[in-house]
N, C-alpha and C. Protein backbone atom coordinates (compact mmCIF):
# COMPACT_ATOMS: atom_id res chain seq x y z
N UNK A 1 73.79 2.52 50.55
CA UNK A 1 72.39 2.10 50.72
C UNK A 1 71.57 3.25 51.28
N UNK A 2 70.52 3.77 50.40
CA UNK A 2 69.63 4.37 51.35
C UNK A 2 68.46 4.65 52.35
N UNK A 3 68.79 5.02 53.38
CA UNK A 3 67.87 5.11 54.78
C UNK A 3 66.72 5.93 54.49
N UNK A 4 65.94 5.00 54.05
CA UNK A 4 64.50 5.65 54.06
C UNK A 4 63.78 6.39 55.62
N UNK A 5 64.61 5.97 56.68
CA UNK A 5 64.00 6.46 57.70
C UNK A 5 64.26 8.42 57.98
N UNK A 6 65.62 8.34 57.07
CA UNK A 6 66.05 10.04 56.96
C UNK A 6 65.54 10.85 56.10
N UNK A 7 64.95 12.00 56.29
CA UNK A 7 64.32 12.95 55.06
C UNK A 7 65.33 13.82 55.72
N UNK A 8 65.61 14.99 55.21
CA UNK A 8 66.29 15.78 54.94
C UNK A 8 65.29 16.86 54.01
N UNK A 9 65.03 18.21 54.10
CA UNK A 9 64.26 19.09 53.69
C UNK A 9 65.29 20.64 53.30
N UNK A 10 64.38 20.89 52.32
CA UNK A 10 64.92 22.01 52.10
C UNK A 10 63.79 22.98 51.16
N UNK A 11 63.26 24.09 51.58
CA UNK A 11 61.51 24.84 51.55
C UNK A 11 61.87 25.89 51.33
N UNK A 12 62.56 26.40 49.88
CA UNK A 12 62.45 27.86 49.62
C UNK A 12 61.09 28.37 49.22
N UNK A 13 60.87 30.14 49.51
CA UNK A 13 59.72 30.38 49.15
C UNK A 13 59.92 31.25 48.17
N UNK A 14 59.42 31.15 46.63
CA UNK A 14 59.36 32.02 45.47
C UNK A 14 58.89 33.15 45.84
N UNK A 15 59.91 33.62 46.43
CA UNK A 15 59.59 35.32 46.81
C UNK A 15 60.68 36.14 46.00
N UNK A 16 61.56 35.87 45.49
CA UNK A 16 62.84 36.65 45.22
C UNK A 16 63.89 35.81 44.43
N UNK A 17 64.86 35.81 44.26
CA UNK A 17 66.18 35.25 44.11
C UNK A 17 66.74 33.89 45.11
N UNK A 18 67.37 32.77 45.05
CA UNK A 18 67.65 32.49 46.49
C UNK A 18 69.26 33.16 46.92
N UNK A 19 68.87 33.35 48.13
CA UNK A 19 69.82 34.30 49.13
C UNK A 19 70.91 33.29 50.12
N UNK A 20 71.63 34.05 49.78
CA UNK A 20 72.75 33.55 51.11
C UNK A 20 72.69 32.54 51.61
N UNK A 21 71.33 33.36 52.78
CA UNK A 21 70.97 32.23 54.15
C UNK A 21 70.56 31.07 53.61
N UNK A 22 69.71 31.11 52.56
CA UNK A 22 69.21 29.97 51.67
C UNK A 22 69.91 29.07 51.40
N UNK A 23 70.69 29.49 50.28
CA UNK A 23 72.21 28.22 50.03
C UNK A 23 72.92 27.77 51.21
N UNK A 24 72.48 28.50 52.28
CA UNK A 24 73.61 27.74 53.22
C UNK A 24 72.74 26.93 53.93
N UNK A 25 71.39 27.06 54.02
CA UNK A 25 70.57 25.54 54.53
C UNK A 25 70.27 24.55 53.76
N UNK A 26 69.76 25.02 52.40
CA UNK A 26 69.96 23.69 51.23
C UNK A 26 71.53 23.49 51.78
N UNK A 27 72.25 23.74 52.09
CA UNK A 27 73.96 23.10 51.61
C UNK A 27 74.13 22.15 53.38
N UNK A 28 73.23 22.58 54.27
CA UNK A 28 73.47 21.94 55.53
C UNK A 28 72.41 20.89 55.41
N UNK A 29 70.78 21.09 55.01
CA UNK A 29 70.36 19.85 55.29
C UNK A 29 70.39 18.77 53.63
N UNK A 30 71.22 19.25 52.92
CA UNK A 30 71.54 18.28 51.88
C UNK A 30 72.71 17.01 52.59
N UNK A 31 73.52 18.00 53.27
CA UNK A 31 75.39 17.52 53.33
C UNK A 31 74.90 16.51 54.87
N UNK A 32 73.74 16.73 55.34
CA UNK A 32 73.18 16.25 56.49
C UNK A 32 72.32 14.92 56.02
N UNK A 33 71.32 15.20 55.11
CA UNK A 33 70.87 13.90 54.54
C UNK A 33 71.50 13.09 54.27
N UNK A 34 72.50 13.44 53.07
CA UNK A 34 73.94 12.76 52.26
C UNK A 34 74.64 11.61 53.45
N UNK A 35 74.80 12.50 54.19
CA UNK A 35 75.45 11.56 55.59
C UNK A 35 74.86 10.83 56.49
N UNK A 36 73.52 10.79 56.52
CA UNK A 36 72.86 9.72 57.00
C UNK A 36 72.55 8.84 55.83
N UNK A 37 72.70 8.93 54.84
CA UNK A 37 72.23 8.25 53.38
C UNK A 37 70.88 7.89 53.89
N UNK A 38 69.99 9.43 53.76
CA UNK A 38 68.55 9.27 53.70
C UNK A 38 68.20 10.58 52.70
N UNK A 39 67.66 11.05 52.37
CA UNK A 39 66.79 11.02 50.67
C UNK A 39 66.89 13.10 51.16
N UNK A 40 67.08 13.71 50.31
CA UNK A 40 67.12 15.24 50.63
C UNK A 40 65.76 15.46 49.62
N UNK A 41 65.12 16.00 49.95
CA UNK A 41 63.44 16.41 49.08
C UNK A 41 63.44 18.19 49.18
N UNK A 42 63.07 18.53 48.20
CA UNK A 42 62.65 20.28 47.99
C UNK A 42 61.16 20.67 47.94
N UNK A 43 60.72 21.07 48.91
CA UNK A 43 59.32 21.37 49.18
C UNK A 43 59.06 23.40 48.26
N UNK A 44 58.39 24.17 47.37
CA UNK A 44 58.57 24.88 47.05
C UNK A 44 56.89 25.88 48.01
N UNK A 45 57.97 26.23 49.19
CA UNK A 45 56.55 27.06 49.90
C UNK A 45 56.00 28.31 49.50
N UNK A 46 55.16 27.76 49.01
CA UNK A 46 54.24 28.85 47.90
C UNK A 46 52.71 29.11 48.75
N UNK A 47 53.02 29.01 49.43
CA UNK A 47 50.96 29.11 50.13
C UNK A 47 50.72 30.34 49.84
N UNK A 48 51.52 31.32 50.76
CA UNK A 48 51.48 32.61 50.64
C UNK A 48 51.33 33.39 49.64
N UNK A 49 50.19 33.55 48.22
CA UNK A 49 50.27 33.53 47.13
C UNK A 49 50.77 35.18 46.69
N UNK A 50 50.03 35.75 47.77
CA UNK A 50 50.42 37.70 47.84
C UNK A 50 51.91 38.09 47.61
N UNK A 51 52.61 36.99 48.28
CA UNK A 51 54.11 37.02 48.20
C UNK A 51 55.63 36.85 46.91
N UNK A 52 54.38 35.49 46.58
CA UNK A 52 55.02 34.63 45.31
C UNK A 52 55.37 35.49 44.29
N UNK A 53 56.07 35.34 43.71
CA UNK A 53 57.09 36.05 42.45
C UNK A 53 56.71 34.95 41.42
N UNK A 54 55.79 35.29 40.53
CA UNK A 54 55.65 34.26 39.20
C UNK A 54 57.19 33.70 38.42
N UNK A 55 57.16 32.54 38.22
CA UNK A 55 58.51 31.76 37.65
C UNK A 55 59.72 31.87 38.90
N UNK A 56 59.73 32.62 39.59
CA UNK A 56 60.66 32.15 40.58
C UNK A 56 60.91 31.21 41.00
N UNK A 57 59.91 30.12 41.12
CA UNK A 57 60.35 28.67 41.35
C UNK A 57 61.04 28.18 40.57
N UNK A 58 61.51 28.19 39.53
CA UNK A 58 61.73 28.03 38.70
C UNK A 58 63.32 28.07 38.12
N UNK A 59 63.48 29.79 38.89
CA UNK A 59 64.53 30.11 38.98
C UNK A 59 65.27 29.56 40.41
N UNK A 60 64.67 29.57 41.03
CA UNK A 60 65.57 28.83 42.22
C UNK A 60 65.79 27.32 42.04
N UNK A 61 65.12 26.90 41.40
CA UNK A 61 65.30 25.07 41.20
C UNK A 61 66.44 25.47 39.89
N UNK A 62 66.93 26.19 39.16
CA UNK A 62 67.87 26.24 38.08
C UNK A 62 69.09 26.46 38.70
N UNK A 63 68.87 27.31 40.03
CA UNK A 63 69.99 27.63 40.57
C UNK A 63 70.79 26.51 41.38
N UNK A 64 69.62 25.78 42.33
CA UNK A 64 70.44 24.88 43.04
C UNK A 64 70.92 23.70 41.68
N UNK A 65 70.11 23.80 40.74
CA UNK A 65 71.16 22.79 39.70
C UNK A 65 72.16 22.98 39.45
N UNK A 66 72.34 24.39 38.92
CA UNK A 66 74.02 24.96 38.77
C UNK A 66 74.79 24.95 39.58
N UNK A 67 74.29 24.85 41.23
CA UNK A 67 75.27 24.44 41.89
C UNK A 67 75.45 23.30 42.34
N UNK A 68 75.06 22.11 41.83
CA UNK A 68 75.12 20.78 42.02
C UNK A 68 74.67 19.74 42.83
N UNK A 69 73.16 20.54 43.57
CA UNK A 69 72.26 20.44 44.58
C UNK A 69 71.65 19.41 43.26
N UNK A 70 71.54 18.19 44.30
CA UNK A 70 70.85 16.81 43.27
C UNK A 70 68.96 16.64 44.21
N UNK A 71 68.77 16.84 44.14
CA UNK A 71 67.07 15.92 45.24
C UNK A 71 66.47 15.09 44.95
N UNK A 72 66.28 14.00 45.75
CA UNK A 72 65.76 12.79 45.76
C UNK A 72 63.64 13.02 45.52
N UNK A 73 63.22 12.46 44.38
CA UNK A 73 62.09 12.33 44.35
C UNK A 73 61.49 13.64 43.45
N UNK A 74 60.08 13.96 44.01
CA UNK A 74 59.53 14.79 42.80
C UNK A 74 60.03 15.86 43.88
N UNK A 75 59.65 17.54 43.09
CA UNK A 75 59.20 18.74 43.88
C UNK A 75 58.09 18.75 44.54
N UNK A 76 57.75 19.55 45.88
CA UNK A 76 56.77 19.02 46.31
C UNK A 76 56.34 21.03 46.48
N UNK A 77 54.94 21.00 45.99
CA UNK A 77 54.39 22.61 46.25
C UNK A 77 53.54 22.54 46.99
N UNK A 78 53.83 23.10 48.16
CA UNK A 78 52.63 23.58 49.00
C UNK A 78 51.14 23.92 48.96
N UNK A 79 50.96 24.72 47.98
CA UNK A 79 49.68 24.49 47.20
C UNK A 79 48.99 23.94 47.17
N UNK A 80 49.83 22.80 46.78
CA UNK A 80 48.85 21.29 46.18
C UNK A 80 48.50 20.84 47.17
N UNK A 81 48.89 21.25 48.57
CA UNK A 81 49.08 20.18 49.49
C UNK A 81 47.52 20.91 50.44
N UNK A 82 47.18 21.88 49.65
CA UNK A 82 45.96 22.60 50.29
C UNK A 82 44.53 21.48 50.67
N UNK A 83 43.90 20.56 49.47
CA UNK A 83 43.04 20.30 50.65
C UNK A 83 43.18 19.26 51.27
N UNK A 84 45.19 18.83 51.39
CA UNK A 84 45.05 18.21 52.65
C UNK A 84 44.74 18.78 54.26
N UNK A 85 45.62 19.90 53.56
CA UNK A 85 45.58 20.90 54.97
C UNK A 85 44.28 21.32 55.25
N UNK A 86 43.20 21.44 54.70
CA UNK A 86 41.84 21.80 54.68
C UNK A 86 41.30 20.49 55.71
N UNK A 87 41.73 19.25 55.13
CA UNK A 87 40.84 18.13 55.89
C UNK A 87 41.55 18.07 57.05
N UNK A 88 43.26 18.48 57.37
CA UNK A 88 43.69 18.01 58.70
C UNK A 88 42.88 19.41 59.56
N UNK A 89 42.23 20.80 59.24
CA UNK A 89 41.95 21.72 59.69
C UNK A 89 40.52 21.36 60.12
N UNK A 90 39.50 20.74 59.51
CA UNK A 90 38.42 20.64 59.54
C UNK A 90 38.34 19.40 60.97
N UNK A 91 39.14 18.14 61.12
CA UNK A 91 39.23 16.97 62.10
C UNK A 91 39.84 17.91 63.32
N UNK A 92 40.93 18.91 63.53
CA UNK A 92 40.82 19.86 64.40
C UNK A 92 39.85 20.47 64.93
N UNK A 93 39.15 21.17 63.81
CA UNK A 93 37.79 21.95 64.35
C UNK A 93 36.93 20.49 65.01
N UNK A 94 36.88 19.51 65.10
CA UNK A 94 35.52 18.76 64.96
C UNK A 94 36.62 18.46 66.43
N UNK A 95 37.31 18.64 66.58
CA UNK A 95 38.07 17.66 68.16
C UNK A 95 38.20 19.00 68.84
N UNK A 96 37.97 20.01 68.74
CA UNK A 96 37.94 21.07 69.23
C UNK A 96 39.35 22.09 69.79
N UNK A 97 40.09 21.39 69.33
CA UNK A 97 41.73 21.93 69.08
C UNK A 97 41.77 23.31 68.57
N UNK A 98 40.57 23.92 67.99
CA UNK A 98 40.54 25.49 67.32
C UNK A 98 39.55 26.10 67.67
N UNK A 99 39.96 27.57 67.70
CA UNK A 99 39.37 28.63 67.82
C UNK A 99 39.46 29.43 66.49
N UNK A 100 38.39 30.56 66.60
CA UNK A 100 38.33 31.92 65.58
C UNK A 100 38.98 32.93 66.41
N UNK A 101 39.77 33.88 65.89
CA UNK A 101 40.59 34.82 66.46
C UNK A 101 40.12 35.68 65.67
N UNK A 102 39.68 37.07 66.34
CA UNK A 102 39.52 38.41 65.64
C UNK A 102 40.53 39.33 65.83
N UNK A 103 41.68 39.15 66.54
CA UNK A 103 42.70 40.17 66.94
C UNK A 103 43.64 40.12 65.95
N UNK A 104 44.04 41.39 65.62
CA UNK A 104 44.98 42.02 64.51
C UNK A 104 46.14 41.67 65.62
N UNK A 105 47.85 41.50 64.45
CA UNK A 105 48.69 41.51 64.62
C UNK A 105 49.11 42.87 65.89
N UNK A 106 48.61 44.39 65.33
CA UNK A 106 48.79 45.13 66.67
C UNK A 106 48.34 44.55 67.74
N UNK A 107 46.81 44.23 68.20
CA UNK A 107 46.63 44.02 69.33
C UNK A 107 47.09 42.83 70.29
N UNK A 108 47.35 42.09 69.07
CA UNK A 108 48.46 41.07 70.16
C UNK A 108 49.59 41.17 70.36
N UNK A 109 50.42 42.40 69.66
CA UNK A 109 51.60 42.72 69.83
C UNK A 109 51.13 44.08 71.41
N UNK A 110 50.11 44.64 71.06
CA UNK A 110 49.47 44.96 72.80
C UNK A 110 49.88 44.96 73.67
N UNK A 111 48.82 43.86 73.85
CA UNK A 111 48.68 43.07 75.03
C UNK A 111 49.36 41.75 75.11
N UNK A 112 50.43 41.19 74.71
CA UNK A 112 50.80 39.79 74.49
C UNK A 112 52.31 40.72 75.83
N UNK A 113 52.96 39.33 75.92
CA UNK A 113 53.91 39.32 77.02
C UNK A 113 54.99 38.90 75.87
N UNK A 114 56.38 39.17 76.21
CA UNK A 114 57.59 38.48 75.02
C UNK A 114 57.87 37.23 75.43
N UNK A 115 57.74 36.41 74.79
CA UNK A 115 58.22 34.68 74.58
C UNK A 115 59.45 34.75 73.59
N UNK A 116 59.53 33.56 73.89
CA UNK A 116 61.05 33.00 73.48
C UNK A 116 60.96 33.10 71.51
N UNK A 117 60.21 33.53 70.77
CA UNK A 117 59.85 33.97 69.57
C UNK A 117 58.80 35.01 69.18
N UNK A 118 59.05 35.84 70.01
CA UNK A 118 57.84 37.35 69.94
C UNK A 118 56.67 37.30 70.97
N UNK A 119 56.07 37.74 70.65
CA UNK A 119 54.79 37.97 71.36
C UNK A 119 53.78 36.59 71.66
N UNK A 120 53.84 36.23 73.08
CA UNK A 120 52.87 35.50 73.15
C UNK A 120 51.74 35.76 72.99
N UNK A 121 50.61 35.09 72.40
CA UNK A 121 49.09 35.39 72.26
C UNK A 121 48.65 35.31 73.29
N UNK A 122 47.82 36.44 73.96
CA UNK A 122 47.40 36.66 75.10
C UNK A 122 45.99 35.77 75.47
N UNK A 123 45.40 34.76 74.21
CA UNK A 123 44.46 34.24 74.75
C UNK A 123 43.23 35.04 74.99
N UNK A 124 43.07 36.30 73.56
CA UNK A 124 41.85 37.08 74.06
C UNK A 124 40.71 36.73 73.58
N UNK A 125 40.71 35.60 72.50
CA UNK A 125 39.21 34.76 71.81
C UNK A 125 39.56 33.48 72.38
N UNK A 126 39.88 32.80 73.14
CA UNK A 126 40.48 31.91 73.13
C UNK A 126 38.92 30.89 73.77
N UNK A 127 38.32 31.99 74.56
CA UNK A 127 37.12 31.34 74.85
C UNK A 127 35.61 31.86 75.02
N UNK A 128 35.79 33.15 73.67
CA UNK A 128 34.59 33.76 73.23
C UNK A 128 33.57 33.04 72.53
N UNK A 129 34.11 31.77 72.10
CA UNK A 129 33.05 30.69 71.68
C UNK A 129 32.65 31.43 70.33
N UNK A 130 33.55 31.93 69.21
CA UNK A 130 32.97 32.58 68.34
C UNK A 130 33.01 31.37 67.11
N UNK A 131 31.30 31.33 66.57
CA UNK A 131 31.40 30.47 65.70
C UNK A 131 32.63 30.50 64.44
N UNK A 132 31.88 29.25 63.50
CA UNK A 132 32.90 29.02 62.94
C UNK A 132 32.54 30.16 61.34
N UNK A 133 31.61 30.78 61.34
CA UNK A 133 31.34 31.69 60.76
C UNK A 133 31.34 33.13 60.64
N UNK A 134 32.33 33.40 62.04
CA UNK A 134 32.86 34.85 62.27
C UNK A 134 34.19 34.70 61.51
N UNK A 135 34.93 36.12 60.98
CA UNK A 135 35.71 36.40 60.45
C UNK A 135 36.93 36.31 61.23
N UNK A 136 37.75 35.94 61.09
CA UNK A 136 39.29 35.53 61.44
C UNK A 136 40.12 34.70 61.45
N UNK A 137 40.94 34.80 62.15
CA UNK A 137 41.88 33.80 62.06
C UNK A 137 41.57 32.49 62.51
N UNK A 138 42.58 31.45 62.37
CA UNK A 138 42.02 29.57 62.98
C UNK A 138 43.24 30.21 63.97
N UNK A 139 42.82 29.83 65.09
CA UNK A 139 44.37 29.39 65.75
C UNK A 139 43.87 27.78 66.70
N UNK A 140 45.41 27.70 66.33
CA UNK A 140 45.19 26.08 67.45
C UNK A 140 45.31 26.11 69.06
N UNK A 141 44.60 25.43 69.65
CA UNK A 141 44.65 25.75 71.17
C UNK A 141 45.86 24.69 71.48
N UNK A 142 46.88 25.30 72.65
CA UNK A 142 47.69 24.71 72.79
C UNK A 142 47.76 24.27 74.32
N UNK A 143 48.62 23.50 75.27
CA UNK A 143 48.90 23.63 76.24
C UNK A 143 50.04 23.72 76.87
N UNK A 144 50.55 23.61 78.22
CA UNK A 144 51.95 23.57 79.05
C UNK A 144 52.36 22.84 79.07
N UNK A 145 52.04 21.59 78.39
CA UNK A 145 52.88 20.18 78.44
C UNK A 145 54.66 20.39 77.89
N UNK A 146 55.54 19.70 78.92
CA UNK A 146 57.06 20.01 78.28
C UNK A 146 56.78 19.05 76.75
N UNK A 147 57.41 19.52 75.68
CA UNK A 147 57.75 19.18 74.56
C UNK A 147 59.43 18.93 74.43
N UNK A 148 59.97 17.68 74.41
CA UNK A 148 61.46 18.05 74.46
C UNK A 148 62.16 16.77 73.13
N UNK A 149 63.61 17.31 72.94
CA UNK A 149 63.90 16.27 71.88
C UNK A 149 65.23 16.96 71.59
N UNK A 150 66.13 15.95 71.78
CA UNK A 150 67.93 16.02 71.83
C UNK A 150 68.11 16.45 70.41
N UNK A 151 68.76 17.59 70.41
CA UNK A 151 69.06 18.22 69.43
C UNK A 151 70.46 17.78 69.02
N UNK A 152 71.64 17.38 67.77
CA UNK A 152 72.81 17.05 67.79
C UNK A 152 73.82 18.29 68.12
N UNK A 153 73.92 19.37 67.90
CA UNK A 153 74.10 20.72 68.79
C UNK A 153 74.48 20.86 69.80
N UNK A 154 72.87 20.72 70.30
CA UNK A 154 72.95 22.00 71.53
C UNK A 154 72.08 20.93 72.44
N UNK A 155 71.84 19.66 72.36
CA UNK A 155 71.77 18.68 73.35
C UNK A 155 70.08 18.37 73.54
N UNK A 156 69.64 18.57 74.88
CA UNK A 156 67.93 18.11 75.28
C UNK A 156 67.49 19.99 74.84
N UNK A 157 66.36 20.04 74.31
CA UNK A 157 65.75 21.31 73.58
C UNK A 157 64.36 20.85 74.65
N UNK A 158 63.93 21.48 75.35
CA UNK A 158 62.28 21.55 76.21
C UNK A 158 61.80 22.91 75.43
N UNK A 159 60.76 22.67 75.43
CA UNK A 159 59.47 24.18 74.94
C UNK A 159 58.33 23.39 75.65
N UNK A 160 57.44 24.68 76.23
CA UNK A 160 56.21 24.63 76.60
C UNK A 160 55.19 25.44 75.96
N UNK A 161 54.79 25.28 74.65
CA UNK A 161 54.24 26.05 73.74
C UNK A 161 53.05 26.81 74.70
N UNK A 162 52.08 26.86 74.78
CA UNK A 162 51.12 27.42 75.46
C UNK A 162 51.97 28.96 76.20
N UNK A 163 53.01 28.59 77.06
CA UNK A 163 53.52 29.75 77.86
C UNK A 163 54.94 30.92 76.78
N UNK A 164 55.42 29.41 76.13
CA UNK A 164 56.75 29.96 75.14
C UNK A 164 56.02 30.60 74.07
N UNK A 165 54.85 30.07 73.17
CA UNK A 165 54.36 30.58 71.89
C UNK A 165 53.12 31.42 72.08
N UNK A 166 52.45 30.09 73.13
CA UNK A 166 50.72 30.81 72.76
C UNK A 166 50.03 30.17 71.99
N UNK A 167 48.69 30.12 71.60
CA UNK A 167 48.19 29.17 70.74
C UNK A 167 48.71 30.83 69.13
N UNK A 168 49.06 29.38 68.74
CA UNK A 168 49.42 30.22 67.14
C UNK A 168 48.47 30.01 65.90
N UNK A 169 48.20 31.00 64.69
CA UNK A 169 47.50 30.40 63.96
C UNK A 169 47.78 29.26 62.70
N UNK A 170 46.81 28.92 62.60
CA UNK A 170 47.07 28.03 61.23
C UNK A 170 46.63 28.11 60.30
N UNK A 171 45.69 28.93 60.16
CA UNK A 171 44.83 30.12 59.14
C UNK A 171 44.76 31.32 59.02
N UNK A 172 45.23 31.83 58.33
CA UNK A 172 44.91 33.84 58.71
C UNK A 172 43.40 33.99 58.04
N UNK A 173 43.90 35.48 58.78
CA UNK A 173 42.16 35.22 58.35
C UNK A 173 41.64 35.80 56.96
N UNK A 174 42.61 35.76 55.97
CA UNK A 174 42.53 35.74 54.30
C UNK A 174 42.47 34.77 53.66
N UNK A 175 42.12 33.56 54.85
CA UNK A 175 42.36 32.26 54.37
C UNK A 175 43.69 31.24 53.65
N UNK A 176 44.27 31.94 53.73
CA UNK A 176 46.16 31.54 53.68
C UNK A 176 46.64 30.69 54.66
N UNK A 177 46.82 29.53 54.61
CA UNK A 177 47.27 28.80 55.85
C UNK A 177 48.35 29.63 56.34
N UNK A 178 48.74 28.57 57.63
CA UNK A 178 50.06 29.86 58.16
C UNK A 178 51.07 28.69 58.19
């Protein structure tokens, strides 16, 4: 019987061939869905269009067939999924959850401090009040609230995004979600 409450994911990006590391997470969150008997879905993350390799999707969905990778439901492309992400970006801006960021990748690699995944954002537009008609990035404002959730692993997982990440973006500023 299957548990609609389990998704199970698996988000290659048509950049190349799929690799190694690849087959071995399609092969963990398939063999992981399978065993909760909840539904494994293939999301094809394509936003990044500078990146994309034309027909590569294509070729990677041929590949996991040949190796006997089955997925429940349609393909799902990122793309398409643009002006949802446009309207969840716009109810952000209007609740005030975002800022415009003008700082290049150097300067927050700068001035940023190391967090537990690179460089924290040092928070240098964070309250320049720059409209929504200056050039840059969206980033989301975040805070210190603990975030936590029992991992099957490695047990209770806490993050305090604000101090661990930083507010991160969700737009670059080429207009490419992030």
């Amino acid at each position: 019987m299957l548990n609609p409450a389990y998704r199970g994911r698996f988000a290659p990006s048509p950049t190349g061939p799929l690799h190694f590391g690849s087959l071995v997470a399609a092969l963990a969150s398939s063999l992981e869905a399978r065993s909760r008997a909840g539904q494994w879905l293939v999301r094809i993350d394509d936003l990044d269009q500078t990146r994309c390799v034309p027909g590569m999707d294509n070729q990677i969905l041929r590949t996991l067939e040949l190796l006997g990778f089955a997925w429940d439901g349609e393909i799902v492309y990122q793309q398409d999924m643009i002006p949802l992400y446009e309207e969840a970006l716009q109810q952000l801006r209007r609740e005030g959850h975002t800022y415009v960021c003008r700082c290049s990748r150097r300067q927050v690699r700068q001035h940023a401090r190391p967090g537990i995944e690179g460089p924290v954002y040092p928070d240098t537009c964070r309250e320049l009040g720059l409209g929504e008609s200056a050039h840059g990035a969206i980033r989301l404002k975040t805070d210190d609230q603990a975030i936590s959730f029992r991992d099957a692993l490695f047990g209770l997982q806490t993050q305090r995004l604000h101090s661990d990440i930083g507010d991160f973006v969700i737009r670059r500023a080429d207009g490419y979600f992030a």
